[in-house]
Protein backbone atom coordinates (compact mmCIF):
# COMPACT_ATOMS: atom_id res chain seq x y z
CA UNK A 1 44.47 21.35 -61.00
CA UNK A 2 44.00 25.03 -61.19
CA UNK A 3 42.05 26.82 -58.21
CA UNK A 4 39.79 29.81 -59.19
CA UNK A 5 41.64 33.56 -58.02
CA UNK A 6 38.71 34.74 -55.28
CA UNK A 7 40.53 38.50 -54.91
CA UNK A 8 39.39 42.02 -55.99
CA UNK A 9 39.55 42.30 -59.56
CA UNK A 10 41.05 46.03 -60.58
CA UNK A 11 39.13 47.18 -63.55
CA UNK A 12 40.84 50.14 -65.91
CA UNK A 13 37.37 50.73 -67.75
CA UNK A 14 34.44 50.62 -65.65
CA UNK A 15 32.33 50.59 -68.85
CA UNK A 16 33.94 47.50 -69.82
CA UNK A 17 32.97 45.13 -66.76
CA UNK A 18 33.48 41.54 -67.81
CA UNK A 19 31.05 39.40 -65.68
CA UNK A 20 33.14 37.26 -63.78
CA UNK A 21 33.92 40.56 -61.90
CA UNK A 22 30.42 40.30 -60.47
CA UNK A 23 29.87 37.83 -57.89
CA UNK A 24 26.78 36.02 -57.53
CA UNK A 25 25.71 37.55 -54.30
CA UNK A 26 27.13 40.88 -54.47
CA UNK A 27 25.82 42.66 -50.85
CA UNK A 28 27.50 39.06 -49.02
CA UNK A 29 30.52 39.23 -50.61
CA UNK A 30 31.50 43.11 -50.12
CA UNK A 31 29.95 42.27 -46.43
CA UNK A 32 32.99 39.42 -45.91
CA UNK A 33 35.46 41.39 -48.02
CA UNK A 34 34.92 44.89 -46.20
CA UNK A 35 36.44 45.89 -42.57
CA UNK A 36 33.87 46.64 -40.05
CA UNK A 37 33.74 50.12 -38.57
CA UNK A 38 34.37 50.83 -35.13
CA UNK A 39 31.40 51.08 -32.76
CA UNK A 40 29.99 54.80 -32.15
CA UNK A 41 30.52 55.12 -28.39
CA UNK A 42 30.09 58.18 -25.97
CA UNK A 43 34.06 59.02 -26.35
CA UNK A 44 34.24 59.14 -30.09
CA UNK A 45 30.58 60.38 -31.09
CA UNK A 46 32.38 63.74 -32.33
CA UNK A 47 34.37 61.93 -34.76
CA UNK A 48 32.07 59.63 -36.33
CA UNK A 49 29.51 63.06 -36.83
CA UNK A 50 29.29 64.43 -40.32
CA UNK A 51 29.74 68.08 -38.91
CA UNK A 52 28.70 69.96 -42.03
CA UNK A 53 25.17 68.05 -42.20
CA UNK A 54 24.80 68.71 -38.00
CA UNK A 55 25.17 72.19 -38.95
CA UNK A 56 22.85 72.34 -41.86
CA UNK A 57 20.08 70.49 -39.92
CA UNK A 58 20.30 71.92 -36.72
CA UNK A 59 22.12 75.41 -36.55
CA UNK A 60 20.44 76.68 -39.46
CA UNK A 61 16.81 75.90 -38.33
CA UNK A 62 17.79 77.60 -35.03
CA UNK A 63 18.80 80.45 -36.66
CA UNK A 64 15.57 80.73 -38.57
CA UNK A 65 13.13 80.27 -35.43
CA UNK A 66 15.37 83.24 -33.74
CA UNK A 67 15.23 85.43 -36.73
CA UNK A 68 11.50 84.76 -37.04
CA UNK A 69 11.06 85.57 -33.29
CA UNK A 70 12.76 88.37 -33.11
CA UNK A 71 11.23 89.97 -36.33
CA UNK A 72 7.48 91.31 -36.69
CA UNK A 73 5.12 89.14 -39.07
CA UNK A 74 3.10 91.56 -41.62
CA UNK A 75 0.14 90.48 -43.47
CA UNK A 76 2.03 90.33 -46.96
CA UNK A 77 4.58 88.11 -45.66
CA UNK A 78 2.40 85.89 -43.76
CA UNK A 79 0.32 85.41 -47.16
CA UNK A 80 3.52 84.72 -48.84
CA UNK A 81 4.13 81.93 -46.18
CA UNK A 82 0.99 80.09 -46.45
CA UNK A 83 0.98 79.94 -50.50
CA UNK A 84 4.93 79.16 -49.94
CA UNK A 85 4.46 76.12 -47.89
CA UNK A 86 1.21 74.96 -49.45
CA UNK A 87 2.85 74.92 -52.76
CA UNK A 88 6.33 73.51 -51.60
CA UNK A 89 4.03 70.69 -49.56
CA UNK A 90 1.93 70.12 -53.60
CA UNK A 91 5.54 70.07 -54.93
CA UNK A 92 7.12 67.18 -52.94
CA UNK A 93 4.02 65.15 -52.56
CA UNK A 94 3.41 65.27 -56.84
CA UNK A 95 7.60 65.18 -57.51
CA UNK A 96 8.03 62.66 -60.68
CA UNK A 97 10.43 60.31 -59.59
C-alpha cells in the first residue's frame, strides 16, 4: 500500500501551482512545518530590531521637532502647514483602497 509524500513540494513555475501543493489548512500547516523564532529578551533586543525602520520612525521625527524649534515660524509657512495637514488628513481618510 502506498503512503501519501507529506513534504514541501518545490515548484519551478509558481504560475503553474497544481492543487495538491495546497494543503487544506494552509496557516496550520506552515505553523507545524516552520521553526519557531527565538524569544526577544533584554540581551538580544538589538538584534531582533529592524534598525533602518527605528531610524525612520524615531530619529527622523526628532530631527524635525529640533529643526522646527530651533527655526522661527512665519505666517506663510504656518498657512502652508495648516492646508498641508488638513489636506494630507482628507487624503488618507478618502484613500481608495
Amino acid at each position: 500500500m502506498a503512503t501519501k509524500f507529506h513534504g514541501p513540494i518545490f515548484i519551478e513555475n509558481p504560475d503553474d501551482i497544481p492543487a495538491e501543493a495546497v494543503p487544506e489548512n494552509f496557516v496550520s500547516y506552515t505553523l507545524q512545518h516552520q521553526e519557531a523564532l527565538p524569544p526577544v529578551t533584554w540581551k538580544n533586543w538589538f538584534s531582533e530590531l529592524n534598525w533602518y525602520s527605528a531610524f525612520v520612525l524615531f530619529v527622523l521625527p526628532v530631527l524635525g521637532l529640533i529643526g522646527a524649534w530651533n527655526t522661527p515660524l512665519r505666517l506663510k509657512t504656518a498657512i502652508w502647514f495648516a492646508v498641508y495637514s488638513f489636506l494630507a488628513a482628507f487624503g488618507t481618510f478618502f484613500s481608495p483602497v
